[in-house]
N, C-alpha and C. Protein backbone atom coordinates (compact mmCIF):
# COMPACT_ATOMS: atom_id res chain seq x y z
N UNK A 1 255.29 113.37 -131.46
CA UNK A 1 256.14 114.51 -131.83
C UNK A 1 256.73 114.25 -133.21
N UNK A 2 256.36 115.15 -134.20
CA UNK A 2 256.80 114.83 -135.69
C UNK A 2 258.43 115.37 -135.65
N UNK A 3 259.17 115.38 -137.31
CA UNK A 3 260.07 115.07 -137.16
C UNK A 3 259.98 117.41 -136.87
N UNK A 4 259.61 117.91 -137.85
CA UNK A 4 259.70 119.28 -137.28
C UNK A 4 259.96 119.93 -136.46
N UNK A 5 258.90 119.61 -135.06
CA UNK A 5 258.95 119.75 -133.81
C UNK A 5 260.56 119.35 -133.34
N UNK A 6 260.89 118.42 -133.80
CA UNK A 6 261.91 117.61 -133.08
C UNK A 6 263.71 118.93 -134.02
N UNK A 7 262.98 119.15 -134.72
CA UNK A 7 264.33 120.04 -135.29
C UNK A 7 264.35 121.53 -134.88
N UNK A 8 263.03 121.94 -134.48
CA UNK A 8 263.14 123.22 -133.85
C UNK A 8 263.48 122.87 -132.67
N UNK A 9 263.07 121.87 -132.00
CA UNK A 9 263.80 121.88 -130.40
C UNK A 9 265.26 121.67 -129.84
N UNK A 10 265.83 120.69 -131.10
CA UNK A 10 267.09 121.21 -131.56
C UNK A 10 268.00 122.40 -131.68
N UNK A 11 267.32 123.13 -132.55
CA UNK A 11 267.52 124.21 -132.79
C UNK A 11 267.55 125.48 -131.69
N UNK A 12 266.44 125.30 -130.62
CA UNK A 12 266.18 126.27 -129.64
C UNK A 12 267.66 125.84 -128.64
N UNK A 13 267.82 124.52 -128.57
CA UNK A 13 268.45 124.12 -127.80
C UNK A 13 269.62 124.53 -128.02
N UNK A 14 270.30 124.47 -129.27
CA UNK A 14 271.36 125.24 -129.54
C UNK A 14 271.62 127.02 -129.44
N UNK A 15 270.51 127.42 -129.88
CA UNK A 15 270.33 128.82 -129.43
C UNK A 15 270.51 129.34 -128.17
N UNK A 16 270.27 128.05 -127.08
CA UNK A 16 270.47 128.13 -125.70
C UNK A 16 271.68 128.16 -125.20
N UNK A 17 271.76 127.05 -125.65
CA UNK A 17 273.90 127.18 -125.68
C UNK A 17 274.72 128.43 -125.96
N UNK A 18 274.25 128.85 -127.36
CA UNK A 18 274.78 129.66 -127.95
C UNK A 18 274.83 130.98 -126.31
N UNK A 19 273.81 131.03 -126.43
CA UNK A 19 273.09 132.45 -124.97
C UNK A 19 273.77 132.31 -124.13
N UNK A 20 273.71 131.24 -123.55
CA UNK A 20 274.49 130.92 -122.44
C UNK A 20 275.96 130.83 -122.44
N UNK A 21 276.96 130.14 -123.44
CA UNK A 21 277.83 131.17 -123.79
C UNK A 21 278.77 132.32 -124.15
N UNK A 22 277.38 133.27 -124.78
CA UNK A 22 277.65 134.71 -124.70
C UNK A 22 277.57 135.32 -123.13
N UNK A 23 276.61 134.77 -122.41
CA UNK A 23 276.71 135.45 -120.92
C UNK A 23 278.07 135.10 -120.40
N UNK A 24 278.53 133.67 -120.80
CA UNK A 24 279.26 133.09 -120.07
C UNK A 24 281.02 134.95 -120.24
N UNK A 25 281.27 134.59 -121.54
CA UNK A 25 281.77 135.73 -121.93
C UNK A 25 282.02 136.98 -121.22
N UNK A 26 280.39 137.32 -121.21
CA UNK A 26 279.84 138.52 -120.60
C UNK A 26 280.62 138.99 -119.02
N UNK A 27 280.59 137.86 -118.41
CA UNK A 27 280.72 137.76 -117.02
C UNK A 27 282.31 137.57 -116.79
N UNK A 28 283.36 137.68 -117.72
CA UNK A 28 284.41 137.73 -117.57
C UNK A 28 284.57 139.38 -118.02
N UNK A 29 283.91 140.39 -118.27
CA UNK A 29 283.77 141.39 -118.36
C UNK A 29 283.60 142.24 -117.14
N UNK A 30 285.06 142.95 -116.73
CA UNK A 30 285.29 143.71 -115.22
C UNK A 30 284.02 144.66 -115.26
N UNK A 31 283.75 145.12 -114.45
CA UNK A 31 282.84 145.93 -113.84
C UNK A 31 282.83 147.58 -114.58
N UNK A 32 281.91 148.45 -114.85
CA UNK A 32 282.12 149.40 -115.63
C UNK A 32 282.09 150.26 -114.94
N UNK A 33 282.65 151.78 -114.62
CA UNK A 33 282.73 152.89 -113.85
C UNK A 33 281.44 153.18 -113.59
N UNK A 34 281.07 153.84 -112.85
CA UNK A 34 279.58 154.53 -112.67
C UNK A 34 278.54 154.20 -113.05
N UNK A 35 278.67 152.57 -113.04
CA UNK A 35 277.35 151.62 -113.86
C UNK A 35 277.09 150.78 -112.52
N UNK A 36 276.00 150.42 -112.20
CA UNK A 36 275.61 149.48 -111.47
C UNK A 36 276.57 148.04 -111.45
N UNK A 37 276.64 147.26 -110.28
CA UNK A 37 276.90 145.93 -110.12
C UNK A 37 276.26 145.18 -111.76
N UNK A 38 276.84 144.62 -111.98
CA UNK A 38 276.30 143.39 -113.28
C UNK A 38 276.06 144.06 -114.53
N UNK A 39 276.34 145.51 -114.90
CA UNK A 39 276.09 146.14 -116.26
C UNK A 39 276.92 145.43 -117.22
N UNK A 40 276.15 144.53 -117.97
CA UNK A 40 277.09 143.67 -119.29
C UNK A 40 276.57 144.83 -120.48
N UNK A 41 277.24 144.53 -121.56
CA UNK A 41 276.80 144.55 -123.11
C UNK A 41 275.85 144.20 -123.78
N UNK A 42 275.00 143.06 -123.16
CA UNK A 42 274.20 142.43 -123.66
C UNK A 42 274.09 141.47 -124.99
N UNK A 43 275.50 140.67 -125.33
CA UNK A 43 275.71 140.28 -126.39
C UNK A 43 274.93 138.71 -126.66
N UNK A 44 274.36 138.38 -125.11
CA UNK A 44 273.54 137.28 -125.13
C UNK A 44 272.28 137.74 -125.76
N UNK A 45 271.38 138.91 -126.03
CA UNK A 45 270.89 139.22 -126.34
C UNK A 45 270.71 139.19 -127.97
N UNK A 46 271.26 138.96 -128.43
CA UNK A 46 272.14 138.97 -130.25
C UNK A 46 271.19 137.19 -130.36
N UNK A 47 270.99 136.56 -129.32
CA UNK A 47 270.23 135.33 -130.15
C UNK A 47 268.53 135.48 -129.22
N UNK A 48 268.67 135.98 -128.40
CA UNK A 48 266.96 136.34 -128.19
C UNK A 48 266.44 136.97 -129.46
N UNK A 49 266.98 137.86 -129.92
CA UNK A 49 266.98 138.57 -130.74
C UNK A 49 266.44 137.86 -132.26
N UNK A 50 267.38 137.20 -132.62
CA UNK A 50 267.35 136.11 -134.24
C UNK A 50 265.94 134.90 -132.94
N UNK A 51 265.54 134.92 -132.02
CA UNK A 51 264.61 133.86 -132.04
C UNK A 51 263.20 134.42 -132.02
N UNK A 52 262.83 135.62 -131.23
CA UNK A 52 262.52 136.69 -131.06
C UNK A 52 261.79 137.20 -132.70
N UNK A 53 262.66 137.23 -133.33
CA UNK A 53 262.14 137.50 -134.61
C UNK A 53 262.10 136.20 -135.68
N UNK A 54 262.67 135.66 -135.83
CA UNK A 54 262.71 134.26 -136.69
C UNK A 54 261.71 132.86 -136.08
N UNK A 55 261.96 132.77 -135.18
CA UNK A 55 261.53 131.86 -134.36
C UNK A 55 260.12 132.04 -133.75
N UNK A 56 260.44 132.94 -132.85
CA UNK A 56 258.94 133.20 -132.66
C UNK A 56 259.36 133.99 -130.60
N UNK A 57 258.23 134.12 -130.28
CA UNK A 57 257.91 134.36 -128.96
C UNK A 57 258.55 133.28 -128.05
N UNK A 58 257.38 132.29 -128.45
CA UNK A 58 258.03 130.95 -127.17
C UNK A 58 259.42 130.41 -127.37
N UNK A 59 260.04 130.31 -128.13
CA UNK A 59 261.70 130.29 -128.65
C UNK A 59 262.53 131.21 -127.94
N UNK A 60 262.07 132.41 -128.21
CA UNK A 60 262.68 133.80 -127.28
C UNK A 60 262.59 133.68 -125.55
N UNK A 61 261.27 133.70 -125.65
CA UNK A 61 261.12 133.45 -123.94
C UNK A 61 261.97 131.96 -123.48
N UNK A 62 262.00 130.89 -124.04
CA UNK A 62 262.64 129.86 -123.60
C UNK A 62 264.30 130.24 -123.12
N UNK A 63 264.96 130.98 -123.96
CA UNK A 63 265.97 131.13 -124.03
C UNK A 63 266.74 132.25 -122.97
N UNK A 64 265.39 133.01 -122.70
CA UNK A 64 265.49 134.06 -121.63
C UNK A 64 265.44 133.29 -120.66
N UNK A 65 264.40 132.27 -120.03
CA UNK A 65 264.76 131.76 -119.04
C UNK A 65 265.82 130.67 -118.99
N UNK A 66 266.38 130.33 -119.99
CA UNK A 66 267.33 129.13 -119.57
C UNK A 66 268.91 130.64 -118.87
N UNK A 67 268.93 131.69 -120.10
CA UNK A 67 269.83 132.45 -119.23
C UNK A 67 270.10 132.89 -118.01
N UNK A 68 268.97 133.21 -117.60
CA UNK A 68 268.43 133.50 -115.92
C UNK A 68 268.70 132.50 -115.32
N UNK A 69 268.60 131.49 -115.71
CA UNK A 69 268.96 129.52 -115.14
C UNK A 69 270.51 129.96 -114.91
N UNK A 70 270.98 129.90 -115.74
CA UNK A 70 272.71 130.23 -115.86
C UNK A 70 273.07 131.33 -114.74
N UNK A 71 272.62 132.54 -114.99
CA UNK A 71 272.54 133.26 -113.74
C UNK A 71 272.52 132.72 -112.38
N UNK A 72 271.71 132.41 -112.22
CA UNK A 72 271.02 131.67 -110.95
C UNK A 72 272.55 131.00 -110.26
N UNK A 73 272.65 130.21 -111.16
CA UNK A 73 273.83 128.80 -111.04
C UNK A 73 275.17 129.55 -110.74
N UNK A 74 275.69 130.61 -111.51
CA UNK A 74 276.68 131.33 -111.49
C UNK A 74 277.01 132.28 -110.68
N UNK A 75 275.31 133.42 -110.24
CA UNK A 75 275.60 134.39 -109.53
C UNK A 75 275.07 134.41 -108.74
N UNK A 76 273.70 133.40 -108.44
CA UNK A 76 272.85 133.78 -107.57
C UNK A 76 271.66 134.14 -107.57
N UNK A 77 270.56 133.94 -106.61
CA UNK A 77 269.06 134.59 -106.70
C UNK A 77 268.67 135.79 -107.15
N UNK A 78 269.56 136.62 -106.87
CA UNK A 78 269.31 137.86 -107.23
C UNK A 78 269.75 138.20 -108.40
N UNK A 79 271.16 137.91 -109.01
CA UNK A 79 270.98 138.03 -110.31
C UNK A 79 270.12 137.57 -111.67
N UNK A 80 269.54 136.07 -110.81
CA UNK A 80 268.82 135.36 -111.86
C UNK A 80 267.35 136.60 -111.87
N UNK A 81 266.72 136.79 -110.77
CA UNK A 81 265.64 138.07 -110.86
C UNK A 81 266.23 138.64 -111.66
N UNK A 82 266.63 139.85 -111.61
CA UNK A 82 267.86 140.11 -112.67
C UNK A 82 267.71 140.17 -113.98
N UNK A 83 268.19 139.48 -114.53
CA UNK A 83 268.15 139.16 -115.18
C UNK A 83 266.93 137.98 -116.02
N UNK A 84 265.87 137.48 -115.11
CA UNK A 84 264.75 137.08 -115.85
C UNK A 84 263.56 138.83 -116.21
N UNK A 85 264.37 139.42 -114.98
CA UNK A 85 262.80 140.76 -115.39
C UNK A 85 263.39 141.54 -116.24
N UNK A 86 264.59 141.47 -116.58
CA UNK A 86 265.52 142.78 -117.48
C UNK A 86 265.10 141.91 -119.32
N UNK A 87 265.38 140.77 -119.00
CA UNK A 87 265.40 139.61 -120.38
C UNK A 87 263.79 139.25 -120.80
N UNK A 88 262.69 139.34 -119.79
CA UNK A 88 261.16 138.97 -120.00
C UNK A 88 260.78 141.15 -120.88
N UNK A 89 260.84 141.74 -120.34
CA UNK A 89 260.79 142.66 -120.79
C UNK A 89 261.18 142.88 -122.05
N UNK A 90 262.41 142.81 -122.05
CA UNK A 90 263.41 143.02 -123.66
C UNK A 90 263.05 141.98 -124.56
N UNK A 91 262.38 141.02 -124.06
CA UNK A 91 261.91 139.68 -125.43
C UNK A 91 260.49 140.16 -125.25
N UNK A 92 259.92 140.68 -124.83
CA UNK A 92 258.69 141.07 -125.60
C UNK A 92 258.59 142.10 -126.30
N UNK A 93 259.17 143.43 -126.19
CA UNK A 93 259.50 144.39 -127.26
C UNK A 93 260.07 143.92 -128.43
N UNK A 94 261.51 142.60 -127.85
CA UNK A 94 261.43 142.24 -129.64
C UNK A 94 260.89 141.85 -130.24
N UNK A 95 260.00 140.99 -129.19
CA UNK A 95 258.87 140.51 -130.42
C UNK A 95 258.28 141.06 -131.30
N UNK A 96 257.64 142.08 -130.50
CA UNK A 96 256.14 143.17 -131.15
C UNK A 96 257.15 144.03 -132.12
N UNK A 97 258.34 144.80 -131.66
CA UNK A 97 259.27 145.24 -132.75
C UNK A 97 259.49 144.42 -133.68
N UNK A 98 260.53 143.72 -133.48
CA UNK A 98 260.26 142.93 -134.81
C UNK A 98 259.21 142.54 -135.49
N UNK A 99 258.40 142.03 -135.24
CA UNK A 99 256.96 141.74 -135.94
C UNK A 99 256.05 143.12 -136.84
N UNK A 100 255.98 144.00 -135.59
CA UNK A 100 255.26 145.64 -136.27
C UNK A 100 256.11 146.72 -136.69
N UNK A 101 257.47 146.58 -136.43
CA UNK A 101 258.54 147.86 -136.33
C UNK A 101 259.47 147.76 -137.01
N UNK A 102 259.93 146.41 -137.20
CA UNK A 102 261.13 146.39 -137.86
C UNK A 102 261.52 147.37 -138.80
N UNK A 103 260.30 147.42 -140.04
CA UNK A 103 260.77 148.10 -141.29
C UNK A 103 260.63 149.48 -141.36
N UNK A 104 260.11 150.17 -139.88
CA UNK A 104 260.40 151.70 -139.66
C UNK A 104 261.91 152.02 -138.71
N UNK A 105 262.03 151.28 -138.11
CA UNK A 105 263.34 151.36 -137.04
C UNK A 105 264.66 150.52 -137.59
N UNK A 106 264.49 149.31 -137.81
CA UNK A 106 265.37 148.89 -138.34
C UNK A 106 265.84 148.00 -137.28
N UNK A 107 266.95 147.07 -137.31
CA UNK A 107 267.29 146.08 -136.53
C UNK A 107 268.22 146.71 -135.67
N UNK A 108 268.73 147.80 -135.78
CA UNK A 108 269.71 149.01 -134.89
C UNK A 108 268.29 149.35 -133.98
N UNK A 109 267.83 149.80 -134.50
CA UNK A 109 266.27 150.71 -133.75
C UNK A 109 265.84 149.43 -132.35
N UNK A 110 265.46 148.32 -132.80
CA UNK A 110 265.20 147.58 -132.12
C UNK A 110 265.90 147.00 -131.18
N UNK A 111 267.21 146.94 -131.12
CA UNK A 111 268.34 146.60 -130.38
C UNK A 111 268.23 147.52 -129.47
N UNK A 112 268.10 148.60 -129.69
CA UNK A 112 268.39 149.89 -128.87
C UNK A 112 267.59 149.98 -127.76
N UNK A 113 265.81 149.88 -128.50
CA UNK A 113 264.70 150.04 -127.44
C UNK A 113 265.24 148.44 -126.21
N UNK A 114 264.90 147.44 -127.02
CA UNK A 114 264.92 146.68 -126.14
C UNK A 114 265.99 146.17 -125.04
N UNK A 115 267.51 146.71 -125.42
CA UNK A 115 268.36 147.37 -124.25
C UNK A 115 267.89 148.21 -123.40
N UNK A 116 266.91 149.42 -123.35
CA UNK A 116 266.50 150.23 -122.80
C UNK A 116 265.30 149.28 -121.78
N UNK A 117 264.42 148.52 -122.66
CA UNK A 117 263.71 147.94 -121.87
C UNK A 117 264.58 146.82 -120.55
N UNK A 118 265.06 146.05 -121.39
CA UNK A 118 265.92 145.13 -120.40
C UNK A 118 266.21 145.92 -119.24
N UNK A 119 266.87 147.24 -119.53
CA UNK A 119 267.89 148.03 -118.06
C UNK A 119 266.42 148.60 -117.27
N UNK A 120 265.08 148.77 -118.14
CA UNK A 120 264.05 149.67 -117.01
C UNK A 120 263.75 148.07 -116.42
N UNK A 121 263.58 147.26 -117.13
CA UNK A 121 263.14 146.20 -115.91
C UNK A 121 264.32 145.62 -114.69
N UNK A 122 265.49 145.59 -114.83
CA UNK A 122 265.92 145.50 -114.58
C UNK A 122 266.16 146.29 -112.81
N UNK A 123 266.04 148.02 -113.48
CA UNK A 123 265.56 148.44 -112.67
C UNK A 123 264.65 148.69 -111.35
N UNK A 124 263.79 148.36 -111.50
CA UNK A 124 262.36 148.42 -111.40
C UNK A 124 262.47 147.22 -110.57
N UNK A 125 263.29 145.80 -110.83
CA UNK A 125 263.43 144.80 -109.84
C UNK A 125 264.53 145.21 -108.61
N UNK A 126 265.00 145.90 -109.06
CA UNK A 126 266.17 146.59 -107.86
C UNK A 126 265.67 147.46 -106.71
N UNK A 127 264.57 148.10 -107.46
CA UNK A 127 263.76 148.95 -106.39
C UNK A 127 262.70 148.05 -105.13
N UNK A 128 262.63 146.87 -105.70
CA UNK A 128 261.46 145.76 -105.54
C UNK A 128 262.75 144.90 -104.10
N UNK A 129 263.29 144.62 -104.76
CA UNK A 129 264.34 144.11 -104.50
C UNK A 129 264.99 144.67 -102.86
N UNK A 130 265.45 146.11 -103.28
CA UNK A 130 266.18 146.67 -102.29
C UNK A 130 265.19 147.34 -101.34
N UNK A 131 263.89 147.26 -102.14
CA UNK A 131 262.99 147.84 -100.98
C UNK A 131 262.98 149.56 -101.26
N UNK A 132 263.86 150.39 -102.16
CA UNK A 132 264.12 151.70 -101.93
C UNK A 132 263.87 152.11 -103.31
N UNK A 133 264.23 153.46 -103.92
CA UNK A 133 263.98 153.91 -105.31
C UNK A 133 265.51 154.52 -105.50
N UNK A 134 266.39 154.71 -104.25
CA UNK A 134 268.01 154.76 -104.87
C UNK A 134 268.42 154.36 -105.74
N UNK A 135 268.09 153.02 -106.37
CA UNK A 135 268.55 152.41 -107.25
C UNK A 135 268.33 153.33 -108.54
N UNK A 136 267.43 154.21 -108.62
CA UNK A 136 266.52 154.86 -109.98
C UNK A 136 267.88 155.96 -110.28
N UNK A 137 268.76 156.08 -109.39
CA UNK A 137 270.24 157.45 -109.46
C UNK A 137 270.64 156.57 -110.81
N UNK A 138 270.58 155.19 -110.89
CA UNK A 138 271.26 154.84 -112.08
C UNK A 138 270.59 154.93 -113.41
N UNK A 139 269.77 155.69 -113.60
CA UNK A 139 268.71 155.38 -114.61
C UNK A 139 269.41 156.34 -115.96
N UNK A 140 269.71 157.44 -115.64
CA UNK A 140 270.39 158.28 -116.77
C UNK A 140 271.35 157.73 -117.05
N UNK A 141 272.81 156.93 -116.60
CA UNK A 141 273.96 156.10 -117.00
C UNK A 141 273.41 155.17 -117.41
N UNK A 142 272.23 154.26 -117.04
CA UNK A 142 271.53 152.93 -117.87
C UNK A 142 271.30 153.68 -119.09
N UNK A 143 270.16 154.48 -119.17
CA UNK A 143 270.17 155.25 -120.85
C UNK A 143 270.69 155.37 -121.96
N UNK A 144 271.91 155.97 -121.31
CA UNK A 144 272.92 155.84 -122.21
C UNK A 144 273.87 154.71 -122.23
N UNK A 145 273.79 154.04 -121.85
CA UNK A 145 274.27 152.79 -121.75
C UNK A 145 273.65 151.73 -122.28
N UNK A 146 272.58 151.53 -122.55
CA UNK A 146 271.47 151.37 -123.42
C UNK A 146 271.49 151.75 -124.51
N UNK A 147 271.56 152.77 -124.97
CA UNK A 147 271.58 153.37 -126.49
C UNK A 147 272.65 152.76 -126.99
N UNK A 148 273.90 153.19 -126.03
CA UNK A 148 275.47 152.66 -126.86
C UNK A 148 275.63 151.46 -127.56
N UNK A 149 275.11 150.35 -126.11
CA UNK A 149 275.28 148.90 -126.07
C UNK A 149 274.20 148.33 -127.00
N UNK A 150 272.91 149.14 -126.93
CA UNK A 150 271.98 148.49 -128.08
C UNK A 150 272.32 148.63 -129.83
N UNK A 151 273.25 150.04 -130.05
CA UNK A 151 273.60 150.05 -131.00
C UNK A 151 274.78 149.42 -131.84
N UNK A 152 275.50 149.00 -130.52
CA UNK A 152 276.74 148.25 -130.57
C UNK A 152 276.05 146.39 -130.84
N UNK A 153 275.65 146.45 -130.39
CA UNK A 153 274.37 144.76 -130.25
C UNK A 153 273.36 144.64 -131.81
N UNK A 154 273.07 145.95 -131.99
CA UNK A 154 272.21 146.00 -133.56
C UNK A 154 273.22 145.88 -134.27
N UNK A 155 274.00 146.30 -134.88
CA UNK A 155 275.27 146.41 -135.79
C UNK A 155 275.74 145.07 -135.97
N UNK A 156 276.35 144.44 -134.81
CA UNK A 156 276.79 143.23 -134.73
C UNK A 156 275.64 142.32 -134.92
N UNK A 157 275.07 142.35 -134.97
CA UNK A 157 273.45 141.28 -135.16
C UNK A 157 273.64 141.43 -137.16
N UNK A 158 273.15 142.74 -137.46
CA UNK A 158 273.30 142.62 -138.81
C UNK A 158 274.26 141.59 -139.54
N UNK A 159 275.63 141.86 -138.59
CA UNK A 159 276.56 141.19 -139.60
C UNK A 159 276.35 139.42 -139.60
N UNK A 160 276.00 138.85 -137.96
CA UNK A 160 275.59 138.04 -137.65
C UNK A 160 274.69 136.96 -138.52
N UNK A 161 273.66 138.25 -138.93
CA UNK A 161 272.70 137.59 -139.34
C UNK A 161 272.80 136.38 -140.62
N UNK A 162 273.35 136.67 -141.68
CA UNK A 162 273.12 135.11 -142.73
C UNK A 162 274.18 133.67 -141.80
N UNK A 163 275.01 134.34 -140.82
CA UNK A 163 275.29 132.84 -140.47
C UNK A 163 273.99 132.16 -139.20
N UNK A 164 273.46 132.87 -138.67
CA UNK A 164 272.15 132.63 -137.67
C UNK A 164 271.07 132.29 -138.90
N UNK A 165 270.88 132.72 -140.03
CA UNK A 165 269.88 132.29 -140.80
C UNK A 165 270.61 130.76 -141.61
N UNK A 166 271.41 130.41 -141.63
CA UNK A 166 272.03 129.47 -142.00
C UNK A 166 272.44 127.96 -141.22
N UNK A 167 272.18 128.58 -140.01
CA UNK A 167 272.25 127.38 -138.81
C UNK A 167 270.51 126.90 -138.83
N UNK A 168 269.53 128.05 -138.82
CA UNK A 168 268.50 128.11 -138.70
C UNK A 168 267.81 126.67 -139.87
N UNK A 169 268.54 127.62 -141.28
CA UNK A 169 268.14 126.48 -142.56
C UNK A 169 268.63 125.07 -142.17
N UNK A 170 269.76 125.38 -141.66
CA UNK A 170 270.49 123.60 -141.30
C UNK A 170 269.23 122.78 -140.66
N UNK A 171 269.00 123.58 -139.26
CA UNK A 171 267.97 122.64 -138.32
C UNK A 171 266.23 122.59 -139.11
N UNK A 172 265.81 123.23 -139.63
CA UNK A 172 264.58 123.05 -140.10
C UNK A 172 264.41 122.88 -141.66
N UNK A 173 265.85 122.19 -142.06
CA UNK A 173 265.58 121.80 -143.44
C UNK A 173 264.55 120.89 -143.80
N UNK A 174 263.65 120.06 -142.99
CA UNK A 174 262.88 119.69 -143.37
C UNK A 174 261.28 120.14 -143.50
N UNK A 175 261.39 121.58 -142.71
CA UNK A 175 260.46 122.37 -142.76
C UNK A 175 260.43 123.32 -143.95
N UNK A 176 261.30 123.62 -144.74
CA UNK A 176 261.94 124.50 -145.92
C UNK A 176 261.16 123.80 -146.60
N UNK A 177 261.82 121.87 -146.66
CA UNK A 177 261.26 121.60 -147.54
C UNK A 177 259.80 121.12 -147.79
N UNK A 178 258.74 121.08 -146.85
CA UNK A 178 257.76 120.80 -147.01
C UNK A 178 256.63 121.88 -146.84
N UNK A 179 257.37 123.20 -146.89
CA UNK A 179 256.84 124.51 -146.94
C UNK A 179 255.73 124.87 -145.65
N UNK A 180 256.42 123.96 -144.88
CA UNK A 180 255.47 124.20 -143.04
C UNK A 180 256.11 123.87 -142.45
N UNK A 181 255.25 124.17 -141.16
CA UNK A 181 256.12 123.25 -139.75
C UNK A 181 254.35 122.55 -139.61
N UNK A 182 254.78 122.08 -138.16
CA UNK A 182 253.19 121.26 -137.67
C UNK A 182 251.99 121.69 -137.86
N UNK A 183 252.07 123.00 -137.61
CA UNK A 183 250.67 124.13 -138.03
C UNK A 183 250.20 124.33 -139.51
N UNK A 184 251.42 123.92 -140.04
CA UNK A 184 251.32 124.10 -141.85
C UNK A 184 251.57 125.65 -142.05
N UNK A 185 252.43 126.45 -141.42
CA UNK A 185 253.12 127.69 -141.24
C UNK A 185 254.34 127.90 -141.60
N UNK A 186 254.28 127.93 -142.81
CA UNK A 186 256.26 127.98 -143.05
C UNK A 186 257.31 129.03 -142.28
N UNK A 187 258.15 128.79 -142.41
CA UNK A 187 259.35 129.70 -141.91
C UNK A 187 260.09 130.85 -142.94
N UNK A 188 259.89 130.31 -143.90
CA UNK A 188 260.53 130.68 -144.86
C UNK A 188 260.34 132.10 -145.30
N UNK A 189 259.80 132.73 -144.98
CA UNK A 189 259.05 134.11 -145.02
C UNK A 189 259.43 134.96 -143.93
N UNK A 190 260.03 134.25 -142.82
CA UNK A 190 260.73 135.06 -141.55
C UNK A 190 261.97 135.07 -141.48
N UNK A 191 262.66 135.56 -142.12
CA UNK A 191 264.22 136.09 -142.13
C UNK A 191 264.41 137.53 -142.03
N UNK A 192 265.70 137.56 -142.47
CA UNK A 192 266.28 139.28 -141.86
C UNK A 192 266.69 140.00 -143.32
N UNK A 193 266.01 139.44 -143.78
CA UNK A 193 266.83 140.00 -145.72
C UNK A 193 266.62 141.50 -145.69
N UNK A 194 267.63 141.99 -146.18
CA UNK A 194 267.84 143.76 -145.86
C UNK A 194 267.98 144.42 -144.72
């Protein structure tokens, strides 16, 4: 394991923290009127997001499941489902968004969809789950609840962003400087500039 490897795993690892964290947060957040059991903000989402796009796929997905881990530990089996099918969903839209979409939608645009995705999977495990399609009465309050919270989650990401690109430079300064990582793939070309 070179020294690279060893600073992105660092790095993910902290990103993990960071996630776990923000849920931690999250979950001191009372319950919302006419929203399902467990409707957060999604502010853990704000570093799937910077890994998702900076980082990559397997960075993103790591981080989705260590949250679901946290879940698990905190709320239970069912929230960790939960929250792994609401979070596996929403990190693959950011991916492909970020990667193909960004520069038509914008980092608001992308926040938004992939809130939307998170709450349909989310969904969709509730029906699985409860055995019934009752659960689907919540789908128009997820929507918009989705739009709000994704736009509220894009906004705050923007501002976010040069100190997440700055922790980023910290841990892979030695990838900056040798203009790769292991693959001979720099990083340096994947940021959030504009």
């Amino acid at each position: 394991m070179n020294k690279n490897t060893n600073y992105r795993i660092a790095l993910t690892a902290v990103l993990c923290a960071q996630a776990v964290a923000l849920s931690f947060f999250e979950n001191l957040i009372p319950p919302l009127p006419f929203m399902p059991p467990g409707a957060k903000p999604g502010f853990s989402n704000l570093i799937t997001m910077f890994a998702a796009g900076s980082l990559g796929f397997s960075q993103a997905l790591i981080i989705t499941a260590v949250k679901s881990g946290f879940a698990f530990i905190t709320r239970g089996a069912t929230a960790a489902a939960m929250s792994f099918s609401g979070g596996l969903l929403s990190t693959i839209a950011m991916y492909f968004l970020m990667k193909y979409a960004k520069k038509y939608i914008g980092i608001v645009g992308v926040s938004v969809i992939s809130a939307l995705c998170h709450n349909a999977g989310q969904l969709i495990t509730s029906c699985i789950i409860t055995g019934t399609s009752k659960t689907l009465y919540y789908a128009p309050a997820l929507a918009v609840f989705g739009v709000v919270t994704g736009i509220i989650t894009g906004v705050i990401f923007r501002i976010l962003i040069p100190a997440l690109e700055k922790q980023k430079k910290y841990f892979l300064k030695s990838d900056i400087q040798t203009g790769g990582d292991e693959n001979g793939q720099g990083n340096q070309g994947r940021s959030y500039r504009g």
